[in-house]
Structures are given as C-alpha cells and as structure tokens.
Protein backbone atom coordinates (compact mmCIF):
# COMPACT_ATOMS: atom_id res chain seq x y z
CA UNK A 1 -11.23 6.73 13.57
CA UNK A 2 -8.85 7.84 16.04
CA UNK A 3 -4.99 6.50 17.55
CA UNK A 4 -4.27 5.53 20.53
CA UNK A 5 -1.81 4.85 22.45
CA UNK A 6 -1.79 2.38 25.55
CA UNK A 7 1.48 2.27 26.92
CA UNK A 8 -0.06 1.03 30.18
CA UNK A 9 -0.29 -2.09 28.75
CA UNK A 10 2.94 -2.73 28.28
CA UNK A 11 3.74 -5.93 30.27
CA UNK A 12 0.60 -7.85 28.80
CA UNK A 13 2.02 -7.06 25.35
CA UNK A 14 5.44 -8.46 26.41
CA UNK A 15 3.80 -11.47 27.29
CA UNK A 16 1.86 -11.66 24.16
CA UNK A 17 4.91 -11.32 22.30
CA UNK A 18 6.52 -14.34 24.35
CA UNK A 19 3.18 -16.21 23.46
CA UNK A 20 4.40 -15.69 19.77
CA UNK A 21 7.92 -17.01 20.20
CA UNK A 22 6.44 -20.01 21.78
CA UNK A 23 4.61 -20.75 19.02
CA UNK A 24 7.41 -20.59 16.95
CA UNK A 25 9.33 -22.48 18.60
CA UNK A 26 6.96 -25.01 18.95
CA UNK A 27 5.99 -25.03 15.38
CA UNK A 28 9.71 -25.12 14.28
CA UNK A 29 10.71 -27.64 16.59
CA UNK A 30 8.36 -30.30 14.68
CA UNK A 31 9.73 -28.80 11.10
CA UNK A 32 6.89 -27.16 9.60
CA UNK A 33 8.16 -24.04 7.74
CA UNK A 34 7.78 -20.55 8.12
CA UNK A 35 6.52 -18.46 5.32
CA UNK A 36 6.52 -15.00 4.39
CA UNK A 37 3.58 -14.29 2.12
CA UNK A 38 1.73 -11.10 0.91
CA UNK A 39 -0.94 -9.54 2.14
CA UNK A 40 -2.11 -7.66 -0.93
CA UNK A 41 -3.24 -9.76 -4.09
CA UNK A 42 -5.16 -8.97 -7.33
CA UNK A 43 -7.80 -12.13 -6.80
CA UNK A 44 -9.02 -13.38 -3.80
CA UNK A 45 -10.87 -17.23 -3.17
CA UNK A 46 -14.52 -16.27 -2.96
CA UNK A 47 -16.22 -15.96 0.40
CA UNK A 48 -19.96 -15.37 0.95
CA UNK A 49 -19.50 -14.86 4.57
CA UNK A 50 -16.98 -11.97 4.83
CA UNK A 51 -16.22 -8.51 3.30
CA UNK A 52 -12.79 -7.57 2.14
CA UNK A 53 -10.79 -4.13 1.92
CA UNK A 54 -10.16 -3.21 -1.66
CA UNK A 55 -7.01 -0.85 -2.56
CA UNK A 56 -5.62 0.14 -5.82
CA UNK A 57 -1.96 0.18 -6.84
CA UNK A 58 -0.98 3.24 -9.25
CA UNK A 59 1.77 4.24 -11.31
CA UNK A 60 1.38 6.77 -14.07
CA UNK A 61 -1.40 5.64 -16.31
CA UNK A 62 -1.27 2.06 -14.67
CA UNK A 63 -3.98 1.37 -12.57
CA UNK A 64 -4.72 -2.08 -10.72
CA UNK A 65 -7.22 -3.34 -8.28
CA UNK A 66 -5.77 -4.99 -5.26
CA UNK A 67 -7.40 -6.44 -2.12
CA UNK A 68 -5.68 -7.32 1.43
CA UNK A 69 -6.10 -10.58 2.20
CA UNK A 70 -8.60 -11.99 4.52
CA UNK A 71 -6.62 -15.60 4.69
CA UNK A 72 -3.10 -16.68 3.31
CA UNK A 73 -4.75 -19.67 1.88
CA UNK A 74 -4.98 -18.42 -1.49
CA UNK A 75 -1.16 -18.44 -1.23
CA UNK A 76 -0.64 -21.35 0.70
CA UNK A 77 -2.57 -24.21 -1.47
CA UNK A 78 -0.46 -23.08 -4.21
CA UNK A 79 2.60 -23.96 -2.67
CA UNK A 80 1.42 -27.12 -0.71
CA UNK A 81 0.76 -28.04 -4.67
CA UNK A 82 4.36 -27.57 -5.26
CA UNK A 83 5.66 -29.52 -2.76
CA UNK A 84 6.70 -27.00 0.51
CA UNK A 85 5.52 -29.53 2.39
CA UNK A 86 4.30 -28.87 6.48
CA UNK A 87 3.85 -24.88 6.63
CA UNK A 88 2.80 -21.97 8.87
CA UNK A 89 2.09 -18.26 8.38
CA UNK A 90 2.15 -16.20 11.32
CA UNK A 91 1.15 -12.64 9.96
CA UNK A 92 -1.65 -10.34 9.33
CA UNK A 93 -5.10 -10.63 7.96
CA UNK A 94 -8.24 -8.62 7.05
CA UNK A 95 -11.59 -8.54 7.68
CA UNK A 96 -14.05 -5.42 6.49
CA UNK A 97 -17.99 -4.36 8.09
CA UNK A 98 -17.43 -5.93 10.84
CA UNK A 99 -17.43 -4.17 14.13
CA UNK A 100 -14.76 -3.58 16.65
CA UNK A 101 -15.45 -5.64 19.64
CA UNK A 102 -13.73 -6.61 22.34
CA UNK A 103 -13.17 -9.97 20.23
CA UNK A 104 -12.31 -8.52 16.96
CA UNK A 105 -10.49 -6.07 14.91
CA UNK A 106 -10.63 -5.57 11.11
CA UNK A 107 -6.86 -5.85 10.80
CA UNK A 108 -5.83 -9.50 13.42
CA UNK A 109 -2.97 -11.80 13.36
CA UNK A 110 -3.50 -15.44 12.11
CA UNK A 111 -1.77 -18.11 12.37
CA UNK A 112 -2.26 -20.78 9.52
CA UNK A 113 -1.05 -24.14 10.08
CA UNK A 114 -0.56 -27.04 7.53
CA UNK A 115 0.00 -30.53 8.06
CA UNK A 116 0.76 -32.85 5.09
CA UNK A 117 -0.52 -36.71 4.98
CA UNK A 118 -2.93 -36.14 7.85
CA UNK A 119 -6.53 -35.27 8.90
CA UNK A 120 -8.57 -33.07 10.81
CA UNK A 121 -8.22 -35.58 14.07
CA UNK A 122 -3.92 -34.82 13.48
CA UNK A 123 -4.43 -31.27 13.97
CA UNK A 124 -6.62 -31.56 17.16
CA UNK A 125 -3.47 -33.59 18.81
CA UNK A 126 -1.31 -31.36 17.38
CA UNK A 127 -2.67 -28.06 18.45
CA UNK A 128 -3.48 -29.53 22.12
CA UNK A 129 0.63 -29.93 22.10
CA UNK A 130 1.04 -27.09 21.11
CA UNK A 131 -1.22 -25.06 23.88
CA UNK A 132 0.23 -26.64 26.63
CA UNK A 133 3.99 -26.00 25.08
CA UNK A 134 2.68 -22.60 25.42
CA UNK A 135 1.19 -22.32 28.59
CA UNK A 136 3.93 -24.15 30.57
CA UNK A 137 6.55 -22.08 28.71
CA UNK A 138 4.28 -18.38 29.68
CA UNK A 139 3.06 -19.95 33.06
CA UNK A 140 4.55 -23.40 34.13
CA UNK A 141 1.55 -25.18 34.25
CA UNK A 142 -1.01 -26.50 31.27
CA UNK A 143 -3.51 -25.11 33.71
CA UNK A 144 -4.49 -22.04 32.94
CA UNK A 145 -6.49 -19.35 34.72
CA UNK A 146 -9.05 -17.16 32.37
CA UNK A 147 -11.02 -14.23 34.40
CA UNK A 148 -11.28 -16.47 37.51
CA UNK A 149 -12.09 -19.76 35.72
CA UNK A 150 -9.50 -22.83 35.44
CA UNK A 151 -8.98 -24.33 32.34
CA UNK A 152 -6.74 -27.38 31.73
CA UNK A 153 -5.22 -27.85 28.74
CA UNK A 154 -4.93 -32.28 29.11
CA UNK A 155 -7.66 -33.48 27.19
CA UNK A 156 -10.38 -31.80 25.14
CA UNK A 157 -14.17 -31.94 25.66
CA UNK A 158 -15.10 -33.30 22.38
CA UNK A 159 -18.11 -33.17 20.73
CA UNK A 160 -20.22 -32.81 17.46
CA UNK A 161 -22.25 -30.55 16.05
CA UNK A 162 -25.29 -32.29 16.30
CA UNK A 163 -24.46 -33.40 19.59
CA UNK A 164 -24.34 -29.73 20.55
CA UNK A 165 -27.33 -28.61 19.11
CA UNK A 166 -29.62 -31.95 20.39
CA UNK A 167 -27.67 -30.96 23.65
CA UNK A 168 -27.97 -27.00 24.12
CA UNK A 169 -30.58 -26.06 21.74
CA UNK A 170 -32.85 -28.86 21.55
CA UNK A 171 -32.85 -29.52 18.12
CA UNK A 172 -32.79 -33.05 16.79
CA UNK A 173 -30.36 -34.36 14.28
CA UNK A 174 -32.86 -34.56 12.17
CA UNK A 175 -33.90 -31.06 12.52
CA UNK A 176 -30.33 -29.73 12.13
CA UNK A 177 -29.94 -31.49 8.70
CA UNK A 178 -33.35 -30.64 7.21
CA UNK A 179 -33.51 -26.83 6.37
CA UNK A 180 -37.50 -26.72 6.61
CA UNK A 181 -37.91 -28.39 9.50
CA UNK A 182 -34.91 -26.40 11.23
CA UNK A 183 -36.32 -23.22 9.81
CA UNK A 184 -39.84 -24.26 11.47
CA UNK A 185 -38.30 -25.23 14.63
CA UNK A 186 -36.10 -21.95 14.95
CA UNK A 187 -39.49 -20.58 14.63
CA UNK A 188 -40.57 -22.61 17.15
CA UNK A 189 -38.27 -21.12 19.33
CA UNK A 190 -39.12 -17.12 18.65
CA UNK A 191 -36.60 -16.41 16.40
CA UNK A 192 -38.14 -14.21 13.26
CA UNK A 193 -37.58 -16.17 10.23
CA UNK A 194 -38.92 -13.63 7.55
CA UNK A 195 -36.57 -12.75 4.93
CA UNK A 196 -33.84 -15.16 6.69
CA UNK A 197 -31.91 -18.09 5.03
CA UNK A 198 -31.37 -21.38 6.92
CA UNK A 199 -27.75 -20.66 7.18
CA UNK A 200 -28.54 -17.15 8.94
CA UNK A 201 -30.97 -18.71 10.99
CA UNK A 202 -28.36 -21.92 12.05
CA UNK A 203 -25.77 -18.63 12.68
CA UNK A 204 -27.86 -16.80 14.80
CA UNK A 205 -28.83 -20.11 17.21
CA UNK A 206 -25.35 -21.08 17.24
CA UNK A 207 -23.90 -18.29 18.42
CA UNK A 208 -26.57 -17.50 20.80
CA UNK A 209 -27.68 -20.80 22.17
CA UNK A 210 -24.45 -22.93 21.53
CA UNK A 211 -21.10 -21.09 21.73
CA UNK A 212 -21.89 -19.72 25.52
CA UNK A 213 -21.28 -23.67 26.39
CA UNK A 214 -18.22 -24.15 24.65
CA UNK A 215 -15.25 -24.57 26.57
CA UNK A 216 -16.66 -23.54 30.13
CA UNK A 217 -16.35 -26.97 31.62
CA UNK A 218 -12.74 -26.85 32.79
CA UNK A 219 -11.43 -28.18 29.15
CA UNK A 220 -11.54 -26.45 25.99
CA UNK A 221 -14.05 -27.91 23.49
CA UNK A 222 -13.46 -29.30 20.36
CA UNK A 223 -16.84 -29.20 18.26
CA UNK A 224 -16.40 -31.08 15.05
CA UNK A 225 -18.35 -32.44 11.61
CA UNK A 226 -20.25 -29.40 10.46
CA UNK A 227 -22.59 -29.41 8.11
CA UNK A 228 -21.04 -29.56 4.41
CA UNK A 229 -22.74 -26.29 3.73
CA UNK A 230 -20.79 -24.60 6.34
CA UNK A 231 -17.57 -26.37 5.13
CA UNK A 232 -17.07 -25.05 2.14
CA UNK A 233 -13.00 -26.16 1.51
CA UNK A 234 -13.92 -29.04 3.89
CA UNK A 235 -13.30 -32.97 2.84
CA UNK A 236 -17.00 -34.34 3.19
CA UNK A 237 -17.47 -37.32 5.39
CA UNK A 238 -19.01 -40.13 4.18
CA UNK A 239 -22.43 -39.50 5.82
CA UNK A 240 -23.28 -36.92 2.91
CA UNK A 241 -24.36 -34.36 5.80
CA UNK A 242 -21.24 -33.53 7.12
CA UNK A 243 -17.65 -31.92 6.68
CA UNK A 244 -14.08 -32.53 8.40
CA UNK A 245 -14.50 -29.70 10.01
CA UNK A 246 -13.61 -28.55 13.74
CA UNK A 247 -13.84 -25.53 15.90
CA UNK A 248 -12.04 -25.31 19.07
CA UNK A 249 -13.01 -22.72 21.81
CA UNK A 250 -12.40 -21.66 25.53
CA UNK A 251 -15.28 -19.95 27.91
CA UNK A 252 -17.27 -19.51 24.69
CA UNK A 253 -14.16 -17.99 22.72
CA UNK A 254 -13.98 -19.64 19.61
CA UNK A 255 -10.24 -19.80 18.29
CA UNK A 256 -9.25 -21.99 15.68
CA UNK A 257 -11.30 -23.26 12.47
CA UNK A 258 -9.82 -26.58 11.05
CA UNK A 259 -10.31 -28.76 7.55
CA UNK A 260 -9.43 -31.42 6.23
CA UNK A 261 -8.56 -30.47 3.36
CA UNK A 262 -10.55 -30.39 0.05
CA UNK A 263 -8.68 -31.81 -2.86
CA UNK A 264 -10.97 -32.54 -5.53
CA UNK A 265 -11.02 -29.72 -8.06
CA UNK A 266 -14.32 -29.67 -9.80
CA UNK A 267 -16.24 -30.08 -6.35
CA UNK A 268 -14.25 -27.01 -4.78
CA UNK A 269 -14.93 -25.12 -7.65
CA UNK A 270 -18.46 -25.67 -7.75
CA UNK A 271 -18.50 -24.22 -4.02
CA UNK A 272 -16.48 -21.55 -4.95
CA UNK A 273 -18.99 -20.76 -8.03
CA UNK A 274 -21.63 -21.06 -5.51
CA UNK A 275 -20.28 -18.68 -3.15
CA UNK A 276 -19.10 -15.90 -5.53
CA UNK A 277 -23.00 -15.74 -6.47
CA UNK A 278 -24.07 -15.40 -2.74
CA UNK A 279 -21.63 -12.11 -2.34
CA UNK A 280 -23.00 -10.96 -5.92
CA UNK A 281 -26.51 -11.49 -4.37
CA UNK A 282 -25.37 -9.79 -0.97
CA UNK A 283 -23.91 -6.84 -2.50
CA UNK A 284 -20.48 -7.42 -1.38
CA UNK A 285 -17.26 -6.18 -3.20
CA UNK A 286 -16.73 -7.92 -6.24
CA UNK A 287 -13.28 -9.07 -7.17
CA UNK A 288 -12.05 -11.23 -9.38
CA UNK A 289 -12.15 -15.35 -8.57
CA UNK A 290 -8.70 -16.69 -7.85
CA UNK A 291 -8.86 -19.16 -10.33
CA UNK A 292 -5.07 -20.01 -9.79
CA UNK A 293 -6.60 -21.85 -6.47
CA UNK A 294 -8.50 -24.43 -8.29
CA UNK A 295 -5.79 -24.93 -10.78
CA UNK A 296 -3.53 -25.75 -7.68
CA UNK A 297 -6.21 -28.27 -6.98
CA UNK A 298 -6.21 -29.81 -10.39
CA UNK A 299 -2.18 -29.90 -9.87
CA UNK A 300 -2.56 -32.08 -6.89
CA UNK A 301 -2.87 -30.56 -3.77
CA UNK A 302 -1.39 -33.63 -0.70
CA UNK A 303 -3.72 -34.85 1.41
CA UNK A 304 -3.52 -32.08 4.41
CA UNK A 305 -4.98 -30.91 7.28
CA UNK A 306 -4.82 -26.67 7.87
CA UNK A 307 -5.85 -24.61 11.11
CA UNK A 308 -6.48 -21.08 11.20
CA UNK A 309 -5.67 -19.48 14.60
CA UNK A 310 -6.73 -16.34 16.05
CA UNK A 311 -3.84 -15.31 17.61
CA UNK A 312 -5.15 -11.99 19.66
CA UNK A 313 -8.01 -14.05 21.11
CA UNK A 314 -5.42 -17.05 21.99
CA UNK A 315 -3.09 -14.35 23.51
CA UNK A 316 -6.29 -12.97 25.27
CA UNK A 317 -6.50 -16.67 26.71
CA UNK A 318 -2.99 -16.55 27.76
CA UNK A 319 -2.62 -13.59 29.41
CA UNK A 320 -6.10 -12.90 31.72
CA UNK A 321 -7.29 -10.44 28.64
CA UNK A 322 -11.08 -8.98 28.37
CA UNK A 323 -10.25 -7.75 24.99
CA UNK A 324 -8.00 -8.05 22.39
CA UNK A 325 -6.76 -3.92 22.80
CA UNK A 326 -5.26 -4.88 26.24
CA UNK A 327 -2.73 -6.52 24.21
CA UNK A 328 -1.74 -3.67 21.80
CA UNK A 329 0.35 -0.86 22.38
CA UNK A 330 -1.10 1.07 19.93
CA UNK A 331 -5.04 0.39 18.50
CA UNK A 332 -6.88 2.57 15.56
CA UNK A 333 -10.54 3.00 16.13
C-alpha cells in the first residue's frame, strides 16, 4: 500500500466537511447526544458476514489482544441500557478483506443513530428530515443532482423485500421464504449453486438483480422487512418470516441499514451463538464474544430504533462524487 495525496480535491472535501456539520446540527437540534467512544476493544459482537482487524496492545510482559471496531454498537447498547437516552456516534469504523472500491474503504466513517421509544418506521421520517436539512443547507434545494440524475428528497419510494424480488427478480414470495425452492429457482436462473448457501445465493441476486433498481426513480428507496435470517439484532415481525429491518439507497447506492431494535436477551444470544459458529466455520478471526452485550440486554435495553450511516457514500451523494477518494485529501492504498 501506498499514500497519496489529493490536494486537488480540496473544495469537494470542504463540502464534505460542511455535510458533517449539518448533520450535527441537525442531530443536535432534536437532542440526541453526541458520543465519543473507542475504536479499539478486547471483544467484539459476533458477525458472520464481516472480517475484523486484530491488533495487540503491549507493555513489558503484558500482552493483550485488541480488535478495531467494525460498529460502535457494542458500546452503544450498553449505554442505551443505562439510560443515555437518544444518541449518535459520528466516527470511524473498520472493515477487513474487503476490497477498495470506489464504494468502500477498510477504514469509513459511520454515523450511528439511536432513537429511544420508537420503531424502524421513526427512523425512516427521521432520516428523510434529516437529508433534506442537509441538502438545502449544502445546496438550497431537497433536490439534488447525482451524475446527471435528479433526485428529490420529499417522499421515499417504499417498498419490501419481497415486493422487490417478485418485482425485479421474479421470484415469488413464496420462493424468497423457502430456501429449497429459492435455491432451485436461483438455479433456474444460471446462477451456480454448488457449494453455495441460500444466504450467498439470496446475496449474490440481490446485489446483482435488485440493488441496480434502488433509488433510480427520482426518490430514494426505502426497502424494508428482511428476512429474519438477514436481521440478526432485528425485532421480528409478527409474520415469523420477517425482521424490522430497512435499507435505504440512491441510484443503487445503498446507505443506511436500520433495526428495530432487538431486546430480548436469550433470542439475541442464540443469534449471536449462531453466528460466532458461521465465522468459526468460515475461517474468520476468532475473538472473544462480547458477552457484556447480551448482559446489557438482560439489563433492559428501551425499546429503540438505530441507523447506521455510511457517511463517505452519503457525502458522495451530496457532492456529485464517483468515489469515495474524491472526498479525501489524503487515501492509503
């Protein structure tokens, strides 16, 4: 890996950085709290789908694994247990084996979002406001312009999942929520199925046959109720199939993930048991479970709502980026 140094990018990055204050503002202006967390931490919340970057603190004969952290969750339930009440974290997090792209970089800036006493259909108003806020305070209009397209920021396209698939893919409800018949219709379709699970398979049609629709229609989409397998720290709905669960995305950008959040104890740490087997079977980095997480649970974690925000992809949105490097002064690859 190499530095470099893009000083021609200077007056995108000023932007981006006014982007940030905006959301600040905005947050603070409806009282949710900033917070400062880490981004190191001996025990991480088990994640089947992700890698991490392991690091090790030493002094003299002490010795002690440590791993950045993909998410401030881990940090963040513990407090909402406490009390803190509506929160943010602006700040960095960490993602390892995945490739640069012109969407992605191993080390990004999140923003996590909490709401107390509400649901996943709060946070969709809520981060609507907020988008506008910011695009009438960067370009004084909720209309946005990204690489020649208009977007307007009034209203979101909704839809489900299984509205998405029936509608882009083809595949049935019924399908979607069956693993052997979706696994027999994704053959069906030409994809190879040897060797692959039903959640690679429902990965590799959804990003190929669904996200290219999502939020090219003028609006941004809002695609919610995933299946509970792909909700892991989701409240389930009442349908037994699916999750509180929404993504929200602009000309096939997805950038924001959003829960309800999970508050029973012994169900989110049967999913976490679940998932700290899949990286053992993956070969992934093994760390230790943060079992201070479900103990936060079994405190009594509020009802709550929580976002997580790319915020290099949003600014991308913002400013007329290709890629997130046009909106950093200095990038390591």
């Amino acid at each position: 890996m190499k530095i470099h140094s893009h000083i021609q990018h200077l007056g995108r990055y000023k932007k981006y950085q006014n982007m940030v204050e905006l959301i600040h503002k905005y947050l603070q202006s409806k009282g949710y709290l900033l917070l400062d967390l880490p981004v190191m931490s001996p025990t991480l919340i088990p994640e089947s789908y992700l890698e991490i970057f392991e690091t090790e603190f030493q002094y003299m004969d002490t010795k002690e694994k440590l791993y950045l952290t993909p998410s401030p969750e881990l940090f963040i339930k513990r407090l909402l247990s406490e009390g803190v009440g509506d929160c943010y974290y602006l700040g960095k997090s960490f993602r390892n084996s995945e490739p640069h792209s012109p969407k992605h970089i191993p080390e990004f800036t999140m923003l996590e979002l909490y709401k107390t006493g509400e649901n996943y259909k709060y946070m969709a108003r809520e981060v609507l406001a907020m988008l506008s806020y910011v695009s009438r305070g960067l370009n004084g209009t909720n209309t946005l312009v990204y690489q020649g397209k208009s977007i307007s920021l009034e209203n979101w396209e909704e839809m489900t999942v299984a509205q998405a698939f029936e509608r882009y893919a083809s595949v049935s409800e019924d399908e979607l929520f069956d693993q052997r018949r979706f696994v027999r219709r994704a053959q069906g379709k030409g994809y190879a199925v040897e060797g692959f699970s039903y959640e690679d398979l429902w990965s590799q049609m959804y990003s190929q046959e669904i996200e290219p629709h999502l939020g090219v229609n003028g609006y941004p989409t809002l695609l919610y109720d995933y299946p509970v397998i792909f909700a892991a720290l989701s409240t389930p709905n009442l349908d037994g199939k699916t999750a509180q669960r929404f993504e929200f995305y602009i000309e096939g950008i997805e950038l924001g993930n959003c829960y309800s959040e999970l508050t029973d104890a012994t169900m989110q740490e049967k999913r976490l048991v679940d998932e700290y087997q899949e990286r053992k079977k993956s070969g992934k980095i093994e760390h230790p479970a943060d079992d201070g997480f479900v103990d936060a649970l079994k405190k009594g974690l509020p009802d709550s709502t929580g976002i997580a925000i790319g915020v290099e992809r949003l600014g991308m949105i913002m400013t007329d980026a290709s890629q997130i490097e046009d909106l950093k002064l200095i990038t390591i690859q």
